[in-house]
N, C-alpha and C. Protein backbone atom coordinates (compact mmCIF):
# COMPACT_ATOMS: atom_id res chain seq x y z
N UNK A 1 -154.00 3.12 80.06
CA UNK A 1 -153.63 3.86 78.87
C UNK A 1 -153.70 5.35 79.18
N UNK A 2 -152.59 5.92 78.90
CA UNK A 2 -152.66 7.55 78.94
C UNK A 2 -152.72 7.95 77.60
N UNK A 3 -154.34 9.00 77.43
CA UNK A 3 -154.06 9.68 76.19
C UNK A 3 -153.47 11.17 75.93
N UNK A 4 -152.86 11.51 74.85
CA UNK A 4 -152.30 12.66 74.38
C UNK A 4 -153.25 13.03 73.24
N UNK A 5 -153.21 14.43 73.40
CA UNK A 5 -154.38 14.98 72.23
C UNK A 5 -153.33 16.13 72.09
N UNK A 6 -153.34 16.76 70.63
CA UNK A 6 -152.12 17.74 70.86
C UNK A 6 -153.00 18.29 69.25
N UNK A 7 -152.79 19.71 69.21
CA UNK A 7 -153.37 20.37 68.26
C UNK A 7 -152.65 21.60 67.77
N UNK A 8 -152.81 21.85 66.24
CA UNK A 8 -151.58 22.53 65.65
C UNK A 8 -152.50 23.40 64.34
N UNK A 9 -152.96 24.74 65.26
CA UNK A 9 -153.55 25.41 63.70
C UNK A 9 -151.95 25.77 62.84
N UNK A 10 -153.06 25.81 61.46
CA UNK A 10 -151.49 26.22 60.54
C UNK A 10 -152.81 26.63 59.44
N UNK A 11 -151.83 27.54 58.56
CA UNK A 11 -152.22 28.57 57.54
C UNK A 11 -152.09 27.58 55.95
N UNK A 12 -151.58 26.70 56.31
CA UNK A 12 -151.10 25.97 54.62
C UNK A 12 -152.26 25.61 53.82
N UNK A 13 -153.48 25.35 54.22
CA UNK A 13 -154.53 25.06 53.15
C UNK A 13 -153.88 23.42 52.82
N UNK A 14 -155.13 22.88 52.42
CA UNK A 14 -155.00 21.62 52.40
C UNK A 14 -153.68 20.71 52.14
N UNK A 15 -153.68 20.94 50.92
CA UNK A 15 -152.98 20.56 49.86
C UNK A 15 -151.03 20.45 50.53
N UNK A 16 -150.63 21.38 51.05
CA UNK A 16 -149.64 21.84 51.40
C UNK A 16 -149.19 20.98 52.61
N UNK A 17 -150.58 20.60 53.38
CA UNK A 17 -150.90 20.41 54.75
C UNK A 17 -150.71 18.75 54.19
N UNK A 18 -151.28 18.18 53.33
CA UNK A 18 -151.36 17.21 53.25
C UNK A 18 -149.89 16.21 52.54
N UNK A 19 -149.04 17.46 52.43
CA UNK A 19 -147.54 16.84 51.76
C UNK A 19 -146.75 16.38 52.95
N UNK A 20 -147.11 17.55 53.87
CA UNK A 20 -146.03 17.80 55.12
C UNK A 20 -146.51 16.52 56.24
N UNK A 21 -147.80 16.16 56.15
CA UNK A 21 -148.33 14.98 56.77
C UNK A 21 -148.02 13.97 56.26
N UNK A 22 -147.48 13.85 55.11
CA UNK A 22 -146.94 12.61 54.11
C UNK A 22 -145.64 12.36 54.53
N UNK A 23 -144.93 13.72 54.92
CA UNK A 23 -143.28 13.52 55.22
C UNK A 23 -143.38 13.55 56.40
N UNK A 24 -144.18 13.64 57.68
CA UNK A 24 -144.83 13.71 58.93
C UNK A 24 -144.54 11.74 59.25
N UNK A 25 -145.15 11.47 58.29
CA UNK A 25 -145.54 9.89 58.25
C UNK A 25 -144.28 9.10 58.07
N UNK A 26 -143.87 9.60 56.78
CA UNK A 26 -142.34 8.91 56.38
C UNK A 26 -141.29 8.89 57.59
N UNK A 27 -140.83 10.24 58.27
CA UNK A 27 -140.33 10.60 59.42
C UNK A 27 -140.65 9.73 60.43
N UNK A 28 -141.84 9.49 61.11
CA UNK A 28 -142.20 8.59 61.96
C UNK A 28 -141.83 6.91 61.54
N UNK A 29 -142.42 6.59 60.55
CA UNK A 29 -141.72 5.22 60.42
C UNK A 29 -140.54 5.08 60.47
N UNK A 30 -139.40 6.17 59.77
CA UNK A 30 -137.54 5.35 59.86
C UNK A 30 -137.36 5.95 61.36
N UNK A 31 -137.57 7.14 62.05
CA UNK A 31 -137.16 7.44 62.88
C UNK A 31 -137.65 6.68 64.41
N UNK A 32 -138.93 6.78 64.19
CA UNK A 32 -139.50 6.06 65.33
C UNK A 32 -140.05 4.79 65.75
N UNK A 33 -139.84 4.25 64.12
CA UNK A 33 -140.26 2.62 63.96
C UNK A 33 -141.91 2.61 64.33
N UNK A 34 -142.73 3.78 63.68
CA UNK A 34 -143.97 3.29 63.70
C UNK A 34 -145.05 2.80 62.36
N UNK A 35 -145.61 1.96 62.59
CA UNK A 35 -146.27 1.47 61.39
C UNK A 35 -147.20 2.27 61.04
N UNK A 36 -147.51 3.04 59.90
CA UNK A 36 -148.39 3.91 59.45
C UNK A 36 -149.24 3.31 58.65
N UNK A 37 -150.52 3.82 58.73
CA UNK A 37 -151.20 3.67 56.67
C UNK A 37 -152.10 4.98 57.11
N UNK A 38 -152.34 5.67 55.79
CA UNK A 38 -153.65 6.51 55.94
C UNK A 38 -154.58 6.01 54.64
N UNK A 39 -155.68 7.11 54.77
CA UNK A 39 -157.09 7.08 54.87
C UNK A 39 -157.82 8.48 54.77
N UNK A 40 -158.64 8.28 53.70
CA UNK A 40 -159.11 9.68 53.99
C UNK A 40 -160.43 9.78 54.57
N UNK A 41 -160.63 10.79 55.68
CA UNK A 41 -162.34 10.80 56.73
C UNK A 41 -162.54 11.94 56.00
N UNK A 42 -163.82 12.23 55.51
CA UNK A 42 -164.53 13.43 55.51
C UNK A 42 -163.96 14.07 54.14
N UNK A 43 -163.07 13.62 53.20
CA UNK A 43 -162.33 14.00 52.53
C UNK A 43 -160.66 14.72 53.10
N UNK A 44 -160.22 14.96 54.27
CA UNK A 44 -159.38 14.68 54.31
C UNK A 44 -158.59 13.29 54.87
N UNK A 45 -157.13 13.83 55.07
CA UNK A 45 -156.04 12.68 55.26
C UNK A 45 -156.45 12.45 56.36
N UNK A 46 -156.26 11.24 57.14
CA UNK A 46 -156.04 10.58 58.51
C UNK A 46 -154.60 9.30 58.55
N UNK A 47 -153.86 9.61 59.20
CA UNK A 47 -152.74 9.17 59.36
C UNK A 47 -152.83 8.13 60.57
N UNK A 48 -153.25 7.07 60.81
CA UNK A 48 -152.99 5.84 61.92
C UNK A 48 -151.70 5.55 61.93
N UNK A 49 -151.24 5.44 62.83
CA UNK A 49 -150.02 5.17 63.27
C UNK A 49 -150.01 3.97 64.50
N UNK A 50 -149.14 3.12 64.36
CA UNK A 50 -148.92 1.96 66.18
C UNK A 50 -147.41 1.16 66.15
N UNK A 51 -147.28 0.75 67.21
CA UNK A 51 -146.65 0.30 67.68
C UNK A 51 -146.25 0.01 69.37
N UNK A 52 -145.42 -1.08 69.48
CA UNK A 52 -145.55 -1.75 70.79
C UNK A 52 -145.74 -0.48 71.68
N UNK A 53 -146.66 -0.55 72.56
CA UNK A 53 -147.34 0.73 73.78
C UNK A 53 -147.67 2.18 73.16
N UNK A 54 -148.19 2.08 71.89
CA UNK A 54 -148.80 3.56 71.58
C UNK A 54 -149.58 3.25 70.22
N UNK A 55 -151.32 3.84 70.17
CA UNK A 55 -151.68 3.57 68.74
C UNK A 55 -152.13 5.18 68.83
N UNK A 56 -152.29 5.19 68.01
CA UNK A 56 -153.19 6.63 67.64
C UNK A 56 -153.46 7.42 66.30
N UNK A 57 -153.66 8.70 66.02
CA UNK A 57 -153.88 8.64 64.70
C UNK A 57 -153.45 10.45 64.74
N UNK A 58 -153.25 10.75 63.14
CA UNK A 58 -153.13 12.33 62.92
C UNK A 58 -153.76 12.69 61.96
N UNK A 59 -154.84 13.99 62.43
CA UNK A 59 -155.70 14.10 61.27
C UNK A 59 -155.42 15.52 60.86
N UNK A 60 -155.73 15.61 59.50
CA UNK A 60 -154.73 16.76 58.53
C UNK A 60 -156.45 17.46 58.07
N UNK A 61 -156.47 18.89 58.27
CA UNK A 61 -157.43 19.48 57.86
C UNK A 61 -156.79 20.68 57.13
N UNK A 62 -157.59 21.60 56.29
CA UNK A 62 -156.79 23.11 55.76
C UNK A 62 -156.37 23.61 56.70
N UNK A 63 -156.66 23.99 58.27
CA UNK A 63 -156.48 24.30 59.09
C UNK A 63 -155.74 24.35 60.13
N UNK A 64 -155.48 22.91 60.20
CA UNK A 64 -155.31 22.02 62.18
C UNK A 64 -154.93 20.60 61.56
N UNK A 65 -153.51 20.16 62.68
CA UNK A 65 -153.08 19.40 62.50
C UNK A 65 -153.77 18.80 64.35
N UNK A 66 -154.25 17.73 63.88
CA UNK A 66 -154.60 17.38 65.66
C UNK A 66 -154.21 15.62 65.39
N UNK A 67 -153.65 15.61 66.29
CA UNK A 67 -152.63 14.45 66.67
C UNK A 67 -153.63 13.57 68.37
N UNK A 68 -153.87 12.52 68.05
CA UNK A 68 -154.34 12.20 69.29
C UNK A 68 -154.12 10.29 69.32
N UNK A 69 -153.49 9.98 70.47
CA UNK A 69 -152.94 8.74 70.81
C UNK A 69 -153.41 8.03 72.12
N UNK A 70 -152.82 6.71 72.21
CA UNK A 70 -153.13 6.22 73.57
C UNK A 70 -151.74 5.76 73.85
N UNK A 71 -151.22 6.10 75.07
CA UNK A 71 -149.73 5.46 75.64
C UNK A 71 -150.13 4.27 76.51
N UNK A 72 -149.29 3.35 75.89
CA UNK A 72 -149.49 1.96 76.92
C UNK A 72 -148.96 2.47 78.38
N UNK A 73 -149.34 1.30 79.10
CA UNK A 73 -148.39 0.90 80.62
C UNK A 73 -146.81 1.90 80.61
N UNK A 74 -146.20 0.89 80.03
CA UNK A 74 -144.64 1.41 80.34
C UNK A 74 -144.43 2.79 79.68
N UNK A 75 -145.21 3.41 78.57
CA UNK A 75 -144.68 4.75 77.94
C UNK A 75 -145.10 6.09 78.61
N UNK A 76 -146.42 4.93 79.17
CA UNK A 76 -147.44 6.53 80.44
C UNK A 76 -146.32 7.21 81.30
N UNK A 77 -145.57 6.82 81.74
CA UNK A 77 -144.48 7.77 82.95
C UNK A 77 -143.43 8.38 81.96
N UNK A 78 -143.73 8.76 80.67
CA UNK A 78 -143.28 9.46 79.65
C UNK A 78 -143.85 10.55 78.97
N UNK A 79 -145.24 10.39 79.41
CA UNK A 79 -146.16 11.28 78.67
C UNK A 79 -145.63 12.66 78.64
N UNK A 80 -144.49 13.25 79.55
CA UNK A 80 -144.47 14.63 79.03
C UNK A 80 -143.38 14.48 78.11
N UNK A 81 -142.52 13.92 78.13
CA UNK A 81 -141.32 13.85 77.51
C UNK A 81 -141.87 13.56 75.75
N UNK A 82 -143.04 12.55 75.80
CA UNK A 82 -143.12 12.27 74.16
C UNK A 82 -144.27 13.20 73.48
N UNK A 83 -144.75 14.27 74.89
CA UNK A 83 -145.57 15.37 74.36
C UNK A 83 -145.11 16.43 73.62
N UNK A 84 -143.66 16.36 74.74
CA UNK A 84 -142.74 17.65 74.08
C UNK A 84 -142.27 17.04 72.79
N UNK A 85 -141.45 15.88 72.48
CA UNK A 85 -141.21 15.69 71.48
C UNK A 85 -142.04 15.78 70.03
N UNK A 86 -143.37 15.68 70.47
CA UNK A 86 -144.02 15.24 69.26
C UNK A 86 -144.37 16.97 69.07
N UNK A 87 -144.65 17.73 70.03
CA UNK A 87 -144.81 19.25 70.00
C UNK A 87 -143.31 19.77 68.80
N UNK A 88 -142.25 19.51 69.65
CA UNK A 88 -141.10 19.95 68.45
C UNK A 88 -141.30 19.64 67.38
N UNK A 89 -141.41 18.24 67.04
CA UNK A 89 -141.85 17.61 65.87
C UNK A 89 -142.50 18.90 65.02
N UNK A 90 -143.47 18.97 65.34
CA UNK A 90 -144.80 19.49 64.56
C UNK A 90 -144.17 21.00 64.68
N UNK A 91 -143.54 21.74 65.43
CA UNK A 91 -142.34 23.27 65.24
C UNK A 91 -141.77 23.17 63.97
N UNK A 92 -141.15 21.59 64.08
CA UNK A 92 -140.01 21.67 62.94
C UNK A 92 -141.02 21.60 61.64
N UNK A 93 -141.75 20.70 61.70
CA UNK A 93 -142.98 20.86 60.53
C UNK A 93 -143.31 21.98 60.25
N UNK A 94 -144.07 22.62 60.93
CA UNK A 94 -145.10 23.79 60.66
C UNK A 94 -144.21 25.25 60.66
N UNK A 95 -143.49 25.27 61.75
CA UNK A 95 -142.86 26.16 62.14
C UNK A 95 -142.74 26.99 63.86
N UNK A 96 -142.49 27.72 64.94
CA UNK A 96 -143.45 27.39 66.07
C UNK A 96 -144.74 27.97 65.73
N UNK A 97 -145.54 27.16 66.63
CA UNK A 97 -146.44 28.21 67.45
C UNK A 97 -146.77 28.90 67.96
N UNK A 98 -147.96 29.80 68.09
CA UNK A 98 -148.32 31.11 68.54
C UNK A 98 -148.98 31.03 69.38
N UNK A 99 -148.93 31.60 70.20
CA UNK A 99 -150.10 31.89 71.26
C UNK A 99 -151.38 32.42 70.76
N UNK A 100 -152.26 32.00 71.09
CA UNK A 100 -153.35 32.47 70.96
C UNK A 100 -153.15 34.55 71.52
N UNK A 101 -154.40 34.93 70.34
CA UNK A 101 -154.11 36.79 71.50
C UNK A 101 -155.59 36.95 71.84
């Protein structure tokens, strides 16, 4: 199993954070055929997500969107390709990212 951990500060405050993780979710099931349910840890959202060679989960804070998975066998010699994707993903969500200064 190869894991991906991928992390996304953002300015939206909960609430905002927690719509865009809702349409985050919706997006992933028609587009990518993954089975979702969430859950809330700590009082916020947690988003589980799986399907055949990948489970993992996305957790929604006021802050930080952090995304972290396991790639089966056959998806591991993909890992950069579905890093970048899921990176755009979360561009088109949030907007890009910044470099740290």
């Amino acid at each position: 199993m190869t894991p991906l951990r991928i992390q996304r500060d953002h300015g939206l405050g909960l609430e905002a954070a927690q719509k865009l993780a809702e349409q985050w979710m919706r997006d992933a099931e028609q587009r990518l055929g993954l089975t979702c349910r969430s859950e809330a840890v700590n009082g916020n959202p947690r988003i589980h997500f799986t399907r055949t060679g990948v489970t993992g989960y996305l957790d929604v804070t006021a802050q930080r969107f952090e995304l972290q998975a396991q790639l089966g066998f056959l998806l591991s010699g993909f890992a950069p390709t579905i890093e970048a994707q899921i990176r755009q993903n979360l561009d088109e969500l949030l907007g890009p990212s910044t470099p740290p200064q």
